[in-house]
Protein backbone atom coordinates (compact mmCIF):
# COMPACT_ATOMS: atom_id res chain seq x y z
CA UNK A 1 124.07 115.37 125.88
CA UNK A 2 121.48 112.74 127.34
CA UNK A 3 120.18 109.85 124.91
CA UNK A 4 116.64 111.15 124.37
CA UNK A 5 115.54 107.26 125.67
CA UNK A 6 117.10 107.68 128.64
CA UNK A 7 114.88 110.56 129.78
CA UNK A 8 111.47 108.74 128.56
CA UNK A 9 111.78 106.90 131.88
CA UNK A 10 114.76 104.80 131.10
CA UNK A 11 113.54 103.32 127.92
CA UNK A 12 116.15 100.78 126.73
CA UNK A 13 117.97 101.46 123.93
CA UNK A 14 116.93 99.68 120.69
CA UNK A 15 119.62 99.19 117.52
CA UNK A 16 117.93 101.12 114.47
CA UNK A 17 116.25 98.99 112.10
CA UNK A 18 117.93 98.23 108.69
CA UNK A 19 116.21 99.94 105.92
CA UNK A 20 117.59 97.89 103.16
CA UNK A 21 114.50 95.80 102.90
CA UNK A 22 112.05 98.53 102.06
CA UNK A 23 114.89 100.31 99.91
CA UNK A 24 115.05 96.94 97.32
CA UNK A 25 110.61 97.24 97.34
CA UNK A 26 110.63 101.30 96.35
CA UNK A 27 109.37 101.38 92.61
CA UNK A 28 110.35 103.30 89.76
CA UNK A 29 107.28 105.46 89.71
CA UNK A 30 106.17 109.05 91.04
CA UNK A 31 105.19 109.40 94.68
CA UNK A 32 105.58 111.07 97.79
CA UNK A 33 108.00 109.39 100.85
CA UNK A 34 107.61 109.91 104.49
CA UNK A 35 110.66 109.68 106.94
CA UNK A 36 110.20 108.51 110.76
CA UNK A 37 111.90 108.62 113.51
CA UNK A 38 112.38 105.99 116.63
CA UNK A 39 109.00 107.82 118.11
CA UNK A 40 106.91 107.35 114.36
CA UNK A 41 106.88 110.27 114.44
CA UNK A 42 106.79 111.69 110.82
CA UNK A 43 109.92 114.19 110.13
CA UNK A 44 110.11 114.94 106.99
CA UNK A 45 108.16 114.45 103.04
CA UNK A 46 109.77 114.25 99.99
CA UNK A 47 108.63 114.13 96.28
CA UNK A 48 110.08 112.13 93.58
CA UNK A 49 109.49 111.29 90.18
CA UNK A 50 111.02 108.34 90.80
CA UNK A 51 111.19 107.25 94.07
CA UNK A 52 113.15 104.30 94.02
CA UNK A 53 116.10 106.71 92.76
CA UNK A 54 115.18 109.52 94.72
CA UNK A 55 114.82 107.43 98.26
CA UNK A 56 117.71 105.71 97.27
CA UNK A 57 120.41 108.89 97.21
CA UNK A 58 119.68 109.65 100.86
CA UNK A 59 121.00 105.74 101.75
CA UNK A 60 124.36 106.32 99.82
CA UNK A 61 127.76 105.57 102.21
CA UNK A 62 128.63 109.20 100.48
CA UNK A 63 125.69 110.90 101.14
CA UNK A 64 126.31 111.42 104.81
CA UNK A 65 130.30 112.36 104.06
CA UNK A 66 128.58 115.15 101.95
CA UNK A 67 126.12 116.50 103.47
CA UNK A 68 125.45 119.59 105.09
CA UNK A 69 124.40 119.35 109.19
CA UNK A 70 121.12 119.45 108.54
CA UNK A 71 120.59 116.67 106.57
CA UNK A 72 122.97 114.46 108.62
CA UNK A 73 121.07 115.29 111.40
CA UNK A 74 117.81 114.35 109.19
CA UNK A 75 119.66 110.98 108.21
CA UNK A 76 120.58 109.91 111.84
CA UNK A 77 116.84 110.57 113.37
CA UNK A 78 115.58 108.05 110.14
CA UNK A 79 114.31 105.21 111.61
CA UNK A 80 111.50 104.11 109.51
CA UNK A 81 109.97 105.25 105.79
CA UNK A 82 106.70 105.10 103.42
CA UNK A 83 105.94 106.10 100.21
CA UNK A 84 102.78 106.20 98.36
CA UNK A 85 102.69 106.08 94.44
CA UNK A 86 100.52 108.74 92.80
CA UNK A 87 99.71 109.24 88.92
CA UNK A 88 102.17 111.51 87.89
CA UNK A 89 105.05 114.19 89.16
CA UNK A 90 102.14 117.02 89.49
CA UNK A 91 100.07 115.17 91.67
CA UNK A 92 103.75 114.07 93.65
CA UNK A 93 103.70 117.35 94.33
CA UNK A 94 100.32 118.45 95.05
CA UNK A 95 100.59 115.80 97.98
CA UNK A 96 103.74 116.43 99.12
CA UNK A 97 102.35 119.94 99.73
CA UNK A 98 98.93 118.48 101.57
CA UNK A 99 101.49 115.71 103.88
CA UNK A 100 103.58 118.73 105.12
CA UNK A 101 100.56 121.17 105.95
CA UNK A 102 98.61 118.11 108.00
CA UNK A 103 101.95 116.55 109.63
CA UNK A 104 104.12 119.93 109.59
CA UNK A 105 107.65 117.98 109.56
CA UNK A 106 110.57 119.30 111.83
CA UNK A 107 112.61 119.13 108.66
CA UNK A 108 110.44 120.49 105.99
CA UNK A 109 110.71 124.06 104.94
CA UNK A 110 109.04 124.21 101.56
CA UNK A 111 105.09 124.10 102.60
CA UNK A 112 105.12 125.04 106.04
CA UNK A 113 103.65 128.58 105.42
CA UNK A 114 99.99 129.16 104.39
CA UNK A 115 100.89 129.25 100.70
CA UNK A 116 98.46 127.08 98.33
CA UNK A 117 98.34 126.30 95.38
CA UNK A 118 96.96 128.55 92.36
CA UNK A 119 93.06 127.79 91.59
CA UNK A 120 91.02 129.22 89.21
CA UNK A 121 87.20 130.72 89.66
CA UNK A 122 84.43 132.38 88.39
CA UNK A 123 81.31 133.32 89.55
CA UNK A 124 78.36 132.33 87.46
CA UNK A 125 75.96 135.03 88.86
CA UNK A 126 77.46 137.90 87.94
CA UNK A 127 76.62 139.13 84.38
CA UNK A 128 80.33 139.30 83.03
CA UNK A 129 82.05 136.05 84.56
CA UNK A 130 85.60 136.37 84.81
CA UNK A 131 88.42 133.82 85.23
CA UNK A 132 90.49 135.03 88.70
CA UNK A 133 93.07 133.20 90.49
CA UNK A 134 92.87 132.33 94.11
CA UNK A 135 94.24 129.93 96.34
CA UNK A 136 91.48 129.34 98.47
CA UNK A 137 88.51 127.32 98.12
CA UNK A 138 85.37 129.24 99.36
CA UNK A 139 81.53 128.55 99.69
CA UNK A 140 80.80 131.16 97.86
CA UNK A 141 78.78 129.65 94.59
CA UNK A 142 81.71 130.37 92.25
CA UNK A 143 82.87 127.14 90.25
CA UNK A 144 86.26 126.29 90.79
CA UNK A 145 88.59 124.43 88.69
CA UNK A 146 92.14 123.06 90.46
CA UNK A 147 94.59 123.34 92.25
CA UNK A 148 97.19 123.71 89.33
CA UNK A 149 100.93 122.78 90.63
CA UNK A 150 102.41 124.43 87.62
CA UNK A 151 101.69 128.20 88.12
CA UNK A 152 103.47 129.65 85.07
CA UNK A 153 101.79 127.19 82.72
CA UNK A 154 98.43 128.16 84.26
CA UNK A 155 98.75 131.79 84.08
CA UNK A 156 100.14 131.09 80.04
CA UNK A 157 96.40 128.95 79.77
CA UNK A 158 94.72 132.03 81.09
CA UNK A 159 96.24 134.17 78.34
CA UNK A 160 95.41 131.34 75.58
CA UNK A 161 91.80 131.09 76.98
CA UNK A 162 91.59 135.21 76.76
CA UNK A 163 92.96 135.08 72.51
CA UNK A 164 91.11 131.67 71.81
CA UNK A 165 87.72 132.10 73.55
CA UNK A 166 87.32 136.00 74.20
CA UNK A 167 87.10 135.91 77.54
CA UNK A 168 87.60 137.86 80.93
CA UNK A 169 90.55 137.32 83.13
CA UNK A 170 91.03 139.03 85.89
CA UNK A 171 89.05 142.60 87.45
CA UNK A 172 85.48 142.95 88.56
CA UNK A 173 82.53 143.91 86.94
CA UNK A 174 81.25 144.41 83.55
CA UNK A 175 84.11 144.83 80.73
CA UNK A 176 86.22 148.21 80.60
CA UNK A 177 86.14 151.02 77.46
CA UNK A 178 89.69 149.37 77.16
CA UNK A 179 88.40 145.49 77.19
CA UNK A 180 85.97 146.39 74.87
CA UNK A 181 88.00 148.19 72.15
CA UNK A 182 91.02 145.54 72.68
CA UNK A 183 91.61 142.69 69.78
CA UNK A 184 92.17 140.46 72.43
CA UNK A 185 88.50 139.74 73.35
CA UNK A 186 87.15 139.97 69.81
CA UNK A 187 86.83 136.34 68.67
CA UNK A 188 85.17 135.31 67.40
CA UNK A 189 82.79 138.23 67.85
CA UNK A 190 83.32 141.69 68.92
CA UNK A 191 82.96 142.01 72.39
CA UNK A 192 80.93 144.94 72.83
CA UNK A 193 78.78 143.49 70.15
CA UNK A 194 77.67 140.08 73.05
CA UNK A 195 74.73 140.26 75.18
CA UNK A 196 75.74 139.05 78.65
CA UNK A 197 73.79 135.59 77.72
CA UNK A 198 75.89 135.01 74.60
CA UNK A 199 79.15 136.28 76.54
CA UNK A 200 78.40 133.25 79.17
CA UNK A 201 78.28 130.88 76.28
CA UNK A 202 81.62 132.29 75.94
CA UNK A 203 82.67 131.20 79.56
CA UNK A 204 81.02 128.18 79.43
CA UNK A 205 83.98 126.54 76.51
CA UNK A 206 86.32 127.82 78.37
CA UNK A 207 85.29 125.79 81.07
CA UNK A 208 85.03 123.24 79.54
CA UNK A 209 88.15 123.37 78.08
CA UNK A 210 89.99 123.87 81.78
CA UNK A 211 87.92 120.56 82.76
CA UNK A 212 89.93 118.23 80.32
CA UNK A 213 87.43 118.44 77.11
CA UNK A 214 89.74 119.72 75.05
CA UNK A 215 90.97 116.99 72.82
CA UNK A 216 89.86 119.19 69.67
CA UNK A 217 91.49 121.92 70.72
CA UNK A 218 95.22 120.42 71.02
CA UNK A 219 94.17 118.50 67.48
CA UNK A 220 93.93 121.96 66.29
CA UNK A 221 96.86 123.62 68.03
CA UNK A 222 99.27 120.60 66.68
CA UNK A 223 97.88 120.91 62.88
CA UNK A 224 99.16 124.90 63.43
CA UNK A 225 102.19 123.98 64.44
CA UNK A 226 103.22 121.81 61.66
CA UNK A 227 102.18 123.94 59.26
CA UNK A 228 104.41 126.62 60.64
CA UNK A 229 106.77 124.27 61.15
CA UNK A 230 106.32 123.06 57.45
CA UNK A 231 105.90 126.40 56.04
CA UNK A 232 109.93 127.29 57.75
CA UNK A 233 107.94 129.90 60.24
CA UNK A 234 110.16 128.38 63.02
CA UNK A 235 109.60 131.27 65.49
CA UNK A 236 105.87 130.32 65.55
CA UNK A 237 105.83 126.87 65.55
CA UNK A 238 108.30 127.25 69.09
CA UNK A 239 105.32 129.44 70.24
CA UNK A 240 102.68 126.58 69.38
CA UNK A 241 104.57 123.65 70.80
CA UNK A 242 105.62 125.95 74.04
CA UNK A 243 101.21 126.68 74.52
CA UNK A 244 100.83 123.03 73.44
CA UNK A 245 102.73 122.00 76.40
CA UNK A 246 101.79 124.63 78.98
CA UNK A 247 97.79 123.64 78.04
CA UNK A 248 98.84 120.42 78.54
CA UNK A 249 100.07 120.56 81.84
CA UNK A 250 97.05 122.82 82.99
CA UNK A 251 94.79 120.46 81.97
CA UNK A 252 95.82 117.19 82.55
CA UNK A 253 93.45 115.55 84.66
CA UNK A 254 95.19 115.45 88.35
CA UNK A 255 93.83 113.92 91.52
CA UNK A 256 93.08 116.03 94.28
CA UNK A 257 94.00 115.41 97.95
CA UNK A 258 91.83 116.30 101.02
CA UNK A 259 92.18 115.94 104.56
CA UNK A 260 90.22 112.78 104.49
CA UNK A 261 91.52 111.55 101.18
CA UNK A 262 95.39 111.51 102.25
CA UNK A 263 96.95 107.99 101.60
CA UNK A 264 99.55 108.94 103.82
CA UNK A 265 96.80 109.67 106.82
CA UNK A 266 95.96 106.26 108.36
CA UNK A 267 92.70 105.69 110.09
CA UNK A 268 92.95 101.65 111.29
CA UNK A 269 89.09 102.16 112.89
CA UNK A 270 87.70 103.21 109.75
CA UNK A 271 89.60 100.85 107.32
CA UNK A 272 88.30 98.16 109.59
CA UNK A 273 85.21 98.74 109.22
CA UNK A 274 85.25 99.95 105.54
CA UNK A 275 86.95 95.87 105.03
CA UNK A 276 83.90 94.69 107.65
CA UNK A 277 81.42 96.11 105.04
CA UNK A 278 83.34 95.66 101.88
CA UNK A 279 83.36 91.64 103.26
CA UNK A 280 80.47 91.23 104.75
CA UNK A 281 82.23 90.21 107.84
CA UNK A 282 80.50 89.84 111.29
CA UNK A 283 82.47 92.42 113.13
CA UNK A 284 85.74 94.24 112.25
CA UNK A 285 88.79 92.09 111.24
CA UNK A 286 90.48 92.76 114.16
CA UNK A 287 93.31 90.43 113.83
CA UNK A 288 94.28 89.50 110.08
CA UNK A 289 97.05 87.20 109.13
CA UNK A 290 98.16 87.51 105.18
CA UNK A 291 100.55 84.83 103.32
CA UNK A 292 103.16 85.45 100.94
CA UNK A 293 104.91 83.06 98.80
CA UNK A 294 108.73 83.89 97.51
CA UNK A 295 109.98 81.82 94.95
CA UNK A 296 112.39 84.12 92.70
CA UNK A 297 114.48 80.74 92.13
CA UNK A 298 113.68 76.76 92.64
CA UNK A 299 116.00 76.71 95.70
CA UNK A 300 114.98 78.04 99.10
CA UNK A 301 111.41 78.55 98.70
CA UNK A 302 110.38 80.74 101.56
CA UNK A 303 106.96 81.79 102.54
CA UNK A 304 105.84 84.64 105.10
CA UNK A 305 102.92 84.94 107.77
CA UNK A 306 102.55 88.86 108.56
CA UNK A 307 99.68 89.73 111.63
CA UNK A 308 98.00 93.33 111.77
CA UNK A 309 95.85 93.61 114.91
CA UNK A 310 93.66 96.94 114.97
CA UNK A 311 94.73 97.56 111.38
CA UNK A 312 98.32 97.96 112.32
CA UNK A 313 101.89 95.38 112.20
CA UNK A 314 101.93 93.17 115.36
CA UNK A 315 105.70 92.10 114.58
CA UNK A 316 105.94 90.04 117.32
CA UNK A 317 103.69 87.58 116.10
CA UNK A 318 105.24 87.39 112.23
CA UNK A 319 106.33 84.08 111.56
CA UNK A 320 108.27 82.84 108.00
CA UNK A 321 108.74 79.80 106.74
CA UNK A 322 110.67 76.87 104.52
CA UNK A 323 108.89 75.63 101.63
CA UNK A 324 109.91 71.56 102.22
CA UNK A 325 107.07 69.49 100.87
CA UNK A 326 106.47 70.72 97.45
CA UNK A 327 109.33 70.20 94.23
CA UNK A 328 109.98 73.17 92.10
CA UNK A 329 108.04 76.39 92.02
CA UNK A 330 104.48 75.70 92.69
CA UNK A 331 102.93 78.26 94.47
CA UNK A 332 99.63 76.91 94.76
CA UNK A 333 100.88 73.87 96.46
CA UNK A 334 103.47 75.90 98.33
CA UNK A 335 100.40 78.33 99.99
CA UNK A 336 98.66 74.76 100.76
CA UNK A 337 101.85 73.69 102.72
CA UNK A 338 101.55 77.25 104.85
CA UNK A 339 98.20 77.80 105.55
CA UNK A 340 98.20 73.71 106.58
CA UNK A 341 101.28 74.21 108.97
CA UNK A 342 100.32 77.25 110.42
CA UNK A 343 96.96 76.29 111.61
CA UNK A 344 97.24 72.68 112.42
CA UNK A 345 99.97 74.09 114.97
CA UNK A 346 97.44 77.10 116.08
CA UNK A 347 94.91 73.90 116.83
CA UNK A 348 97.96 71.72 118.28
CA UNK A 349 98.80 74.26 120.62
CA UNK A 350 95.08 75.31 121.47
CA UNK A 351 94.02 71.70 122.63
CA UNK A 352 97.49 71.56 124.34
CA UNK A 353 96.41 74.29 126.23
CA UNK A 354 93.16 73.72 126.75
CA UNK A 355 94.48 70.07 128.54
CA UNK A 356 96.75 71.93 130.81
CA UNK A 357 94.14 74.34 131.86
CA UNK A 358 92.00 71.16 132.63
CA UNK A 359 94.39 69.05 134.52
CA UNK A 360 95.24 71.79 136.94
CA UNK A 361 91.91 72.14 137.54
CA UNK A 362 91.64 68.71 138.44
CA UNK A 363 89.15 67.66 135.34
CA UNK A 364 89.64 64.44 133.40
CA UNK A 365 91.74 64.76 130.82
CA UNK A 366 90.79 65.06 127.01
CA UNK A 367 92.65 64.73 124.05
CA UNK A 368 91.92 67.50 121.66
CA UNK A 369 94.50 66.74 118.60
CA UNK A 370 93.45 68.01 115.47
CA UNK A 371 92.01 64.87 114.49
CA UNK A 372 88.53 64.44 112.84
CA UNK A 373 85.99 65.05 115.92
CA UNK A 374 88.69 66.63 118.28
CA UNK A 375 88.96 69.21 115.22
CA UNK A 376 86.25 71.85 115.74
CA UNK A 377 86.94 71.45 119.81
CA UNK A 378 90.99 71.91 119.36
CA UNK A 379 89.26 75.00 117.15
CA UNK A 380 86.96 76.21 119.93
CA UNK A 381 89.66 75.93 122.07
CA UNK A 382 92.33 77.93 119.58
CA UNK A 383 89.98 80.21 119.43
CA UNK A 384 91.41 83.56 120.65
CA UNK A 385 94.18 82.83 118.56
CA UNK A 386 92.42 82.78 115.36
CA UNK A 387 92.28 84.95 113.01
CA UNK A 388 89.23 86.94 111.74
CA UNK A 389 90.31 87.42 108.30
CA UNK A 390 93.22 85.14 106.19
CA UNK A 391 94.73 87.03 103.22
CA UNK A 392 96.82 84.81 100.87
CA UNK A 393 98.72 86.90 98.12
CA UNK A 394 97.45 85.84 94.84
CA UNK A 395 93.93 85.11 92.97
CA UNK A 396 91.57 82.06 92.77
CA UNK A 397 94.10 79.18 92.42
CA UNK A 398 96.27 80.25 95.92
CA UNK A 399 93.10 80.90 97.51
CA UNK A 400 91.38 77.73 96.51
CA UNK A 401 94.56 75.95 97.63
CA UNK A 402 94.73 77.75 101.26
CA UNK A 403 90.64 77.19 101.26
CA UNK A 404 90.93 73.63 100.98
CA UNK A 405 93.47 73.37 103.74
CA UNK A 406 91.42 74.78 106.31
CA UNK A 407 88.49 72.67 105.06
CA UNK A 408 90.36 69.82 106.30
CA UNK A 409 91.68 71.03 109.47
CA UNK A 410 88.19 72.02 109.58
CA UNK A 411 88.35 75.45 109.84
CA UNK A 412 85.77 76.01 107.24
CA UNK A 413 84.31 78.83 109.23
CA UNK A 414 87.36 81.20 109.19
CA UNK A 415 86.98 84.04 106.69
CA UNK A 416 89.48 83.93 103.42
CA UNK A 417 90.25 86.20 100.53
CA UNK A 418 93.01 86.30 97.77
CA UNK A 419 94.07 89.76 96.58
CA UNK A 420 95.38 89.75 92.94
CA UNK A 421 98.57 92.29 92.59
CA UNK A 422 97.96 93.01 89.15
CA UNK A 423 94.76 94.91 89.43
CA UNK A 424 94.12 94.90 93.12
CA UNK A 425 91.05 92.65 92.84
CA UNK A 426 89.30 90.59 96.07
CA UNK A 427 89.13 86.99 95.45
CA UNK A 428 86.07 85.41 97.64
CA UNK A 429 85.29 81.90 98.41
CA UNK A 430 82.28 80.59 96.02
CA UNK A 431 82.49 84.13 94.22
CA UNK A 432 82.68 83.94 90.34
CA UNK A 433 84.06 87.49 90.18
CA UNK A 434 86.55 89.11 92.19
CA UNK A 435 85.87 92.22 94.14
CA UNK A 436 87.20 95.31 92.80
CA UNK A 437 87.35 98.58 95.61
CA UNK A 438 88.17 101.95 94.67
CA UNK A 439 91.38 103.01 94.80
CA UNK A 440 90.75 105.27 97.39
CA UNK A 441 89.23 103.12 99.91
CA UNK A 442 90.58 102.79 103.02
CA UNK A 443 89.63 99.31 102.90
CA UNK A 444 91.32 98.64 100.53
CA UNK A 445 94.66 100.36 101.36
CA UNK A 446 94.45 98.08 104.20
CA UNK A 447 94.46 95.06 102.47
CA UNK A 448 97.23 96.70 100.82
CA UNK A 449 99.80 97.24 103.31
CA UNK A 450 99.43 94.03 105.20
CA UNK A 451 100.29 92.07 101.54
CA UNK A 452 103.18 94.76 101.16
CA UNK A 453 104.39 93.77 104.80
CA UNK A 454 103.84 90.22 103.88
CA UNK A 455 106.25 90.34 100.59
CA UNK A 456 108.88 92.50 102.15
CA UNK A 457 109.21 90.06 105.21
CA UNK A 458 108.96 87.09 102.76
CA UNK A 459 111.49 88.68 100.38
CA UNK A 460 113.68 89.23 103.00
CA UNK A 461 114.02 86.04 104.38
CA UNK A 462 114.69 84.80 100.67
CA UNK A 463 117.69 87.18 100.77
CA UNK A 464 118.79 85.97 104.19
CA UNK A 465 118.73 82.22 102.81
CA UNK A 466 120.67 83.87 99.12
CA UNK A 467 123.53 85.12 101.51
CA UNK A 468 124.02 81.91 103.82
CA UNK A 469 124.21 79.97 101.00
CA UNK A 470 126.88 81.94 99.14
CA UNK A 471 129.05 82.19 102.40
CA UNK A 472 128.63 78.12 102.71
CA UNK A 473 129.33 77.75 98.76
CA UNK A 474 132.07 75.37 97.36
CA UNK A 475 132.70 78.44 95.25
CA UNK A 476 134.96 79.97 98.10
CA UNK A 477 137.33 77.63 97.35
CA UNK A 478 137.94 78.52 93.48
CA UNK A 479 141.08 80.50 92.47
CA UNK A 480 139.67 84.25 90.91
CA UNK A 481 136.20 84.05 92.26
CA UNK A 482 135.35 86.87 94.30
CA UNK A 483 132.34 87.48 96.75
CA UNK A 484 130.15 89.42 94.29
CA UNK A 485 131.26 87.11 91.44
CA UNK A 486 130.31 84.08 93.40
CA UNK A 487 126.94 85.37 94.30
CA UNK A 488 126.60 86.63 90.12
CA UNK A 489 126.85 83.23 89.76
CA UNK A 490 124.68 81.38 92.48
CA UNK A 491 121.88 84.03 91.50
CA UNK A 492 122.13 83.26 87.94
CA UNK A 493 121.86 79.27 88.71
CA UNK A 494 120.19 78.95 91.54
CA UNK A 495 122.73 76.70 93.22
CA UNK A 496 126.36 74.94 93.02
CA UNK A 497 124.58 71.59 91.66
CA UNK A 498 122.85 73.90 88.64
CA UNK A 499 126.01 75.70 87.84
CA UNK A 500 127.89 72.16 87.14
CA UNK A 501 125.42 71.14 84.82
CA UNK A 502 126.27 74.62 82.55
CA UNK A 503 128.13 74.11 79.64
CA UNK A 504 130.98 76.62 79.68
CA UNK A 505 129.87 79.10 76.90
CA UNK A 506 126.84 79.37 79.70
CA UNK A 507 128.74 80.46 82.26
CA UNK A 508 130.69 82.99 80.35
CA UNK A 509 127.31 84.60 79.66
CA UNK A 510 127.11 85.80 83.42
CA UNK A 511 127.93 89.67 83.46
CA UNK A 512 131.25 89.92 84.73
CA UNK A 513 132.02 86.81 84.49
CA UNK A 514 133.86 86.58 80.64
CA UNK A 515 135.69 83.82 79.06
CA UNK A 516 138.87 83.38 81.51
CA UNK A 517 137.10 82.86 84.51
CA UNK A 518 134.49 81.14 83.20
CA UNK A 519 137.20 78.10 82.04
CA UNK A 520 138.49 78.78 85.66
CA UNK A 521 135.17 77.65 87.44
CA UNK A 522 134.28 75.32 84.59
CA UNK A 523 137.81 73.42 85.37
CA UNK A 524 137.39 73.87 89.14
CA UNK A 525 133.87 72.02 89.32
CA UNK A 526 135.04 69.56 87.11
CA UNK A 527 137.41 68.50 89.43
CA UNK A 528 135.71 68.64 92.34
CA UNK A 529 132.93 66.33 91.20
């Protein structure tokens, strides 16, 4: 069999990318992942209740062993993933179902017909309203409430809203001889004994009760219960707590996905110029650059430079870096040191340029170092390189620190914001309150995954720096110290000079470590002072 490369027109053949990175960022919460392959092309969506776990399993050295041929042959076409974090495992799974019917995966089955989810309608004009199930969404005048992911639990709501509010599920038309004689609809008034006006006061609750306002209602349900439960009427209170959590389920408020609305569905033109008017900027931020500081101990303090152009990774142009100016973990002085190094060598190399352009064309030469008045020329000059938006991970003290930096390489004029992780607010220059955008803005997505790219790529060059200095570590030397108990202990210290300095009831502490070995290293350091 051909490589598939080979017969794109002789594309060279690239070594796949290593995953581990993005594995160590999944969260423990509910979401949806998307697989690619080598082409970005999306092959398959998943759901998980927790995708860290979930995502996780499909990575195991057994998994493959294991597996049947189609989901080896799933694992070797993996090239790249997403995920996107949702409120809970219903709306996982109301997505996952929206992702496979707009991509249509080669490797999804579940989905890929026209099924839809359950949603439930009535239509107001008619003089009996009843509650019917559909799964499509028509403009037809009926209200609809949905889509429900739990169909069993809604259908056990339909029954509850038939006992508890009297009315009609199901059929056409004004209620049957048999509707009207049944017990069923007679609360709390006889059916036959309701004008149609009263009956739609009726509908009305129920309504209301599918829409979330229902609060009173579980109070009620869960008094019942314990009084069953209280009263040794066992068989009941199971019944209660079973409608309890069916209701609950039903009506639980879920978000609802659309075309337009899919996180997973990235439009870079229209995030652009959502940010553009979200910003006030003077044209679309084109090319962005966001900072990221890792610090997770005092040694090796890294920092990362990420660049989307058109609202999408330009990896080429990534750039990390070595904290080496500022003691300890500082991060407002360590995003100084960045943002100051990155753009005094963006001006350095623009006037640079700039001279060689003019001394080939035969001009006197100028110096343009980024010094006071050559400044704001080396900046003309630098221009195209430029960015026209900065992002620094973090609130007002990182951004007043990266500000202040471009002040002085006088770069005043560049656009800068700080976005807060903790609630996903926009930090502005000479703005008392941060910026908060919806949730579901596109703009603010993309602010999101370009400070997502910037901590993975900063986080993993922290990890790069971990491992060299565990293979370089004095520690190789000791008698009963291991690889993994090495790096235990050079990730619970920080480094060889820290672990000397722990008394020896400190070093025991480490998990895995215990008493033995401990005196072992403790003797071995001691010695080798």
């Amino acid at each position: 069999m051909s490589d598939p490369e080979s017969a794109l027109g002789g594309l060279p053949k690239r070594n796949k990318p290593d995953l581990r990175p993005k594995l160590r960022d999944l969260p423990h919460k509910p979401g949806v992942y998307l697989m690619r392959d080598r082409f970005n092309r999306i092959i398959y969506v998943g759901k998980a209740r927790d995708l860290k776990r979930r995502v996780s399993q499909y990575f195991m050295p057994s998994r493959k062993m294991t597996a049947d041929l189609k989901t080896r042959a799933l694992l070797d076409a993996i090239w790249d993933l997403e995920w996107h974090t949702v409120g809970s495992e219903p709306e996982a799974l109301l997505l996952e179902g929206r992702l496979i019917k707009d991509y249509r995966p080669r490797y999804n089955v579940s989905f890929r017909d026209d099924k839809r989810f359950l949603l439930v309608k009535f239509d107001p004009r008619e003089d009996w309203p009843r509650f019917r199930l559909t799964r499509l969404r028509l403009e037809d005048g009926a209200r609809y409430f949905g889509p429900f992911a739990h169909s069993g639990a809604l259908r056990q709501t339909l029954a509850f809203l038939r006992k508890k509010f009297g009315v009609l599920t199901f059929g056409r038309g004004n209620p049957t001889e048999r509707e009207l004689r049944s017990s069923t609809y007679q609360v709390p008034q006889k059916l036959s004994a309701l004008t149609s006006e009263q009956y739609k006061e009726r509908v009305e609750m129920a309504a209301g009760f599918l829409e979330g306002r229902s609060r009173e209602m579980f109070t009620e349900l869960e008094t019942e219960m314990h009084k069953a439960a209280a009263a040794l009427e066992f068989e009941k209170a199971a019944e209660l707590r079973n409608m309890l959590q069916d209701l609950r389920k039903t009506t639980a408020p879920v978000k609802k996905f659309t075309r337009l609305s899919l996180p997973g569905t990235v439009r870079p033109e229209d995030d652009m110029a959502g940010l553009q008017e979200a910003l006030g900027l003077h044209a679309p931020p084109r090319h962005m650059e966001c900072f990221d500081i890792s610090n997770i101990s005092s040694t090796h303090i890294v920092a990362s430079m990420v660049c989307f152009r058109d609202g999408v990774p330009d990896r080429q142009s990534y750039r990390k870096f070595r904290i080496t100016t500022t003691n300890g973990q500082n991060d407002f002085a360590s995003m100084a040191e960045v943002v100051r190094r990155r753009y005094a060598r963006v001006l350095r190399e623009g006037a640079s340029a700039a001279r060689v352009r003019e001394e080939a064309q035969g001009e006197e030469g100028v110096d343009y170092s980024v010094n006071q008045e050559g400044q704001e020329d080396a900046a003309r000059r630098a221009g195209t390189r430029l960015p026209d938006l900065i992002i620094v991970d973090g609130g007002k003290g990182q951004l007043s620190s990266a500000r202040g930096e471009l002040q002085r390489l006088g770069l005043s004029g560049v656009p800068i914001i700080g976005l807060a992780k903790e609630f996903e607010e926009i930090h502005r220059p000479d703005q008392p309150q941060p910026l908060a955008l919806p949730k579901s803005s596109g703009a603010l997505r993309l602010l999101q995954r370009i400070r997502d790219e910037a901590h993975r790529f900063a986080n993993g060059y922290h990890q790069l720096l971990l491992k060299r200095r565990v293979s370089e570590s004095v520690l190789d030397d000791c008698p009963g110290v291991s690889q993994l108990r090495k790096q235990q202990l050079l990730t619970q210290f920080g480094s060889v000079a820290r672990l000397r300095k722990a008394t020896l009831e400190e070093i025991a502490a480490v998990p895995g470590v215990g008493a033995r070995l401990a005196q072992q290293v403790f003797d071995f350091l001691k010695e080798r002072r």
